[in-house]
C-alpha atoms as a PDB file:
ATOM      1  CA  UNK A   1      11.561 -25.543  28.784  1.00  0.00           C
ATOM      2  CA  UNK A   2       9.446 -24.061  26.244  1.00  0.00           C
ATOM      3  CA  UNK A   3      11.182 -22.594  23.100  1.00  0.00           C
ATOM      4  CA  UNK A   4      10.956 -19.314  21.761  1.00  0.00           C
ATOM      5  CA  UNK A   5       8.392 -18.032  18.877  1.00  0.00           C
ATOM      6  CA  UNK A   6       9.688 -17.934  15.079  1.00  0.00           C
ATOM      7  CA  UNK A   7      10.336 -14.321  14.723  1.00  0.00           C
ATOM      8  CA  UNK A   8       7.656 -13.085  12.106  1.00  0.00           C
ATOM      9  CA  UNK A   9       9.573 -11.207   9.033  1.00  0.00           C
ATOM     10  CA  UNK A  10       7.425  -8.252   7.307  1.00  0.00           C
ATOM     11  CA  UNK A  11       7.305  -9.027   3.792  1.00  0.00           C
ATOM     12  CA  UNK A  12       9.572  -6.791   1.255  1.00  0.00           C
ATOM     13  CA  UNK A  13       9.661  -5.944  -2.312  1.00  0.00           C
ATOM     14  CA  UNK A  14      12.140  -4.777  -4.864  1.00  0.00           C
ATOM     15  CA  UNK A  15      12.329  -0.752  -5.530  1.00  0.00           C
ATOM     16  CA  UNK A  16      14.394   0.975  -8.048  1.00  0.00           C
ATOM     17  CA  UNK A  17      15.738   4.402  -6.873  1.00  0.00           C
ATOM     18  CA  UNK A  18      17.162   6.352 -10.096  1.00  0.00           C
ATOM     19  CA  UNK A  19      19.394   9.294  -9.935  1.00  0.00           C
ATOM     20  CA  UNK A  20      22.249  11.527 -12.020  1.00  0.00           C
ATOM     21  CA  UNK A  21      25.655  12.782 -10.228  1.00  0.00           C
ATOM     22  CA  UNK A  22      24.230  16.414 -12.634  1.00  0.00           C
ATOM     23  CA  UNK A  23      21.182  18.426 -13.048  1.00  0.00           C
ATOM     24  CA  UNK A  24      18.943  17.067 -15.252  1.00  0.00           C
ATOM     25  CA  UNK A  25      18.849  19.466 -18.129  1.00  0.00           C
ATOM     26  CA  UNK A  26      18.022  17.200 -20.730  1.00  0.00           C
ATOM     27  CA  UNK A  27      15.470  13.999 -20.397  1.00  0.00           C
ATOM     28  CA  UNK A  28      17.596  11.794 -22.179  1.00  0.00           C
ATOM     29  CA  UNK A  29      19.868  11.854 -19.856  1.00  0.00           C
ATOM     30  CA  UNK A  30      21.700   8.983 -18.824  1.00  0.00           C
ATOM     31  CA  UNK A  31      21.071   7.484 -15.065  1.00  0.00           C
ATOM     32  CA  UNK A  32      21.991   5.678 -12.642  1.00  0.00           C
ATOM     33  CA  UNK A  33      19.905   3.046 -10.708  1.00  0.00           C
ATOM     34  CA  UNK A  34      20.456   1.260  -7.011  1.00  0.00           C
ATOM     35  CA  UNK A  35      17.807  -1.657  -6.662  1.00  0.00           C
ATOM     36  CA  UNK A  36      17.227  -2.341  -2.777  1.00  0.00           C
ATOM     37  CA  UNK A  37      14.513  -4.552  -0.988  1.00  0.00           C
ATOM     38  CA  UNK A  38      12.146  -2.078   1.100  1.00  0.00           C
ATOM     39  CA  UNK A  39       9.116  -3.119   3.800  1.00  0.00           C
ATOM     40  CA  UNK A  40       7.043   0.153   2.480  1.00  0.00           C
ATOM     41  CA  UNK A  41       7.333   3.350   0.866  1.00  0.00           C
ATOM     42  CA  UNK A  42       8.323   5.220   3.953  1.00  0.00           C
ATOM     43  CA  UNK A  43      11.275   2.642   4.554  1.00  0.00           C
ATOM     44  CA  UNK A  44      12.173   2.822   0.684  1.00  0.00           C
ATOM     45  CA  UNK A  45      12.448   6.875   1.388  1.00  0.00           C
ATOM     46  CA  UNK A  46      14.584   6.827   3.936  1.00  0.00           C
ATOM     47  CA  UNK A  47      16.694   3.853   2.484  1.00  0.00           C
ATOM     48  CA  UNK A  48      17.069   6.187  -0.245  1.00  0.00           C
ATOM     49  CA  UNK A  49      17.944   9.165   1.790  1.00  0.00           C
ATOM     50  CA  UNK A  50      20.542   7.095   3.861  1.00  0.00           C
ATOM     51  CA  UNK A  51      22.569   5.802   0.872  1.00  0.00           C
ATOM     52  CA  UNK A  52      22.190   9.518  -0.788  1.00  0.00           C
ATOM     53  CA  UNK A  53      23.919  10.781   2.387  1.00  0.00           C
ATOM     54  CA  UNK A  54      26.763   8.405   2.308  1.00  0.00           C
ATOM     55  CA  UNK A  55      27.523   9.216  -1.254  1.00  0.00           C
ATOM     56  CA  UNK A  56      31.135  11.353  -2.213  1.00  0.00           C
ATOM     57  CA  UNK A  57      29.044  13.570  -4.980  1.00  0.00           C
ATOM     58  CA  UNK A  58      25.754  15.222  -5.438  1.00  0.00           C
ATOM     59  CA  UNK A  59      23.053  13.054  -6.003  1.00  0.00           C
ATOM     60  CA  UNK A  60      20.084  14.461  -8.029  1.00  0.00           C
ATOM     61  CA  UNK A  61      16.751  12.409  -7.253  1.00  0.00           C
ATOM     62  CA  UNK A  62      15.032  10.936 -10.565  1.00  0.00           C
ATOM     63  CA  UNK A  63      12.303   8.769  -9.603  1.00  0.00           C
ATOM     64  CA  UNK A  64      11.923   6.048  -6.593  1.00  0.00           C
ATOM     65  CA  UNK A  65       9.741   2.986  -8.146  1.00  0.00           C
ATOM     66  CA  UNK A  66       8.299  -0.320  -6.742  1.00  0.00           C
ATOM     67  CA  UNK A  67       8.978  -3.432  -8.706  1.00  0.00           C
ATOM     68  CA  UNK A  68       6.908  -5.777  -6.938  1.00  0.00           C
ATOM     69  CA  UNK A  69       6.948  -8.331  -9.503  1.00  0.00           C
ATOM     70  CA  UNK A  70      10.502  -7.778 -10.407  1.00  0.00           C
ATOM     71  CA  UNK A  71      12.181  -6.453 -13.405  1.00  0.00           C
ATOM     72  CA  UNK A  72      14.318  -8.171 -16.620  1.00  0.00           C
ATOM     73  CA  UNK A  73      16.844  -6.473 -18.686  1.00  0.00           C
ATOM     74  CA  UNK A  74      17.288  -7.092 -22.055  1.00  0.00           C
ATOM     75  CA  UNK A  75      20.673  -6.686 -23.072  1.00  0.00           C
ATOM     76  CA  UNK A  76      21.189  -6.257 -27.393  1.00  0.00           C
ATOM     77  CA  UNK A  77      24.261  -5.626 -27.614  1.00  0.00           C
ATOM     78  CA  UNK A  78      24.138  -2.122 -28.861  1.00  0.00           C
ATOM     79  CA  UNK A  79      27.822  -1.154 -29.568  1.00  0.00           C
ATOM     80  CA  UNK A  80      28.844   1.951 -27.933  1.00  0.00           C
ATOM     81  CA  UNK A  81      29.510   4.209 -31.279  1.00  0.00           C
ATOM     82  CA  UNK A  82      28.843   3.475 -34.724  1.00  0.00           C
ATOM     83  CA  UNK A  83      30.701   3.651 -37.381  1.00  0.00           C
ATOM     84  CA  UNK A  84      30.513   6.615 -40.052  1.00  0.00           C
ATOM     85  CA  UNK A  85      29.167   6.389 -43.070  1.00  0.00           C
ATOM     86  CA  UNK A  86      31.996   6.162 -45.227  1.00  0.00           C
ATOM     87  CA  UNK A  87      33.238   2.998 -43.587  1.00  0.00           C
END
C-alpha cells in the first residue's frame, strides 16, 4: 500500500488592506485596517475585493500593502482628549 504525497503548501505573507467607511477628503483621516495572509498580489486583490463585497457600508480603498516581515505596534497611551488649558 503506498501512502499518499505530503500536500505541498504555497508559501504566504502578511498584507495590510486599509480603508474608510467615507471619502477621503482630508489625509489625516482616520482608517481602518484588515490584516490577512495572501499567496500573491493577485490573491491579496481579490481577498480584498471579497471581504469589500461582504461588507454592510461603503468601503473606500486606501492602500493594499505587503508586510512580509511583519509589523509591531507601539501603543503610548495617548489619551483620547486633552485637557484645556485652564485645568
Amino acid at each position: 500500500m503506498s501512502s499518499l504525497p505530503e500536500k505541498k503548501t504555497s508559501e504566504r505573507i502578511l498584507w495590510i488592506f486599509m480603508y474608510s467607511r467615507e471619502e477621503i477628503i482630508v489625509p489625516s483621516t482616520a482608517f481602518t485596517v484588515v490584516p490577512f495572509y495572501a499567496s500573491s498580489q493577485a490573491d491579496a486583490e481579490q481577498q480584498m475585493h471579497a471581504w469589500s463585497e461582504r461588507q454592510p457600508f461603503p468601503v473606500v480603498f486606501v492602500s493594499l500593502e505587503a508586510y512580509p516581515y511583519g509589523f509591531q505596534i507601539h501603543y503610548h497611551g495617548y489619551p483620547g482628549k486633552l485637557p484645556t488649558e485652564d485645568m
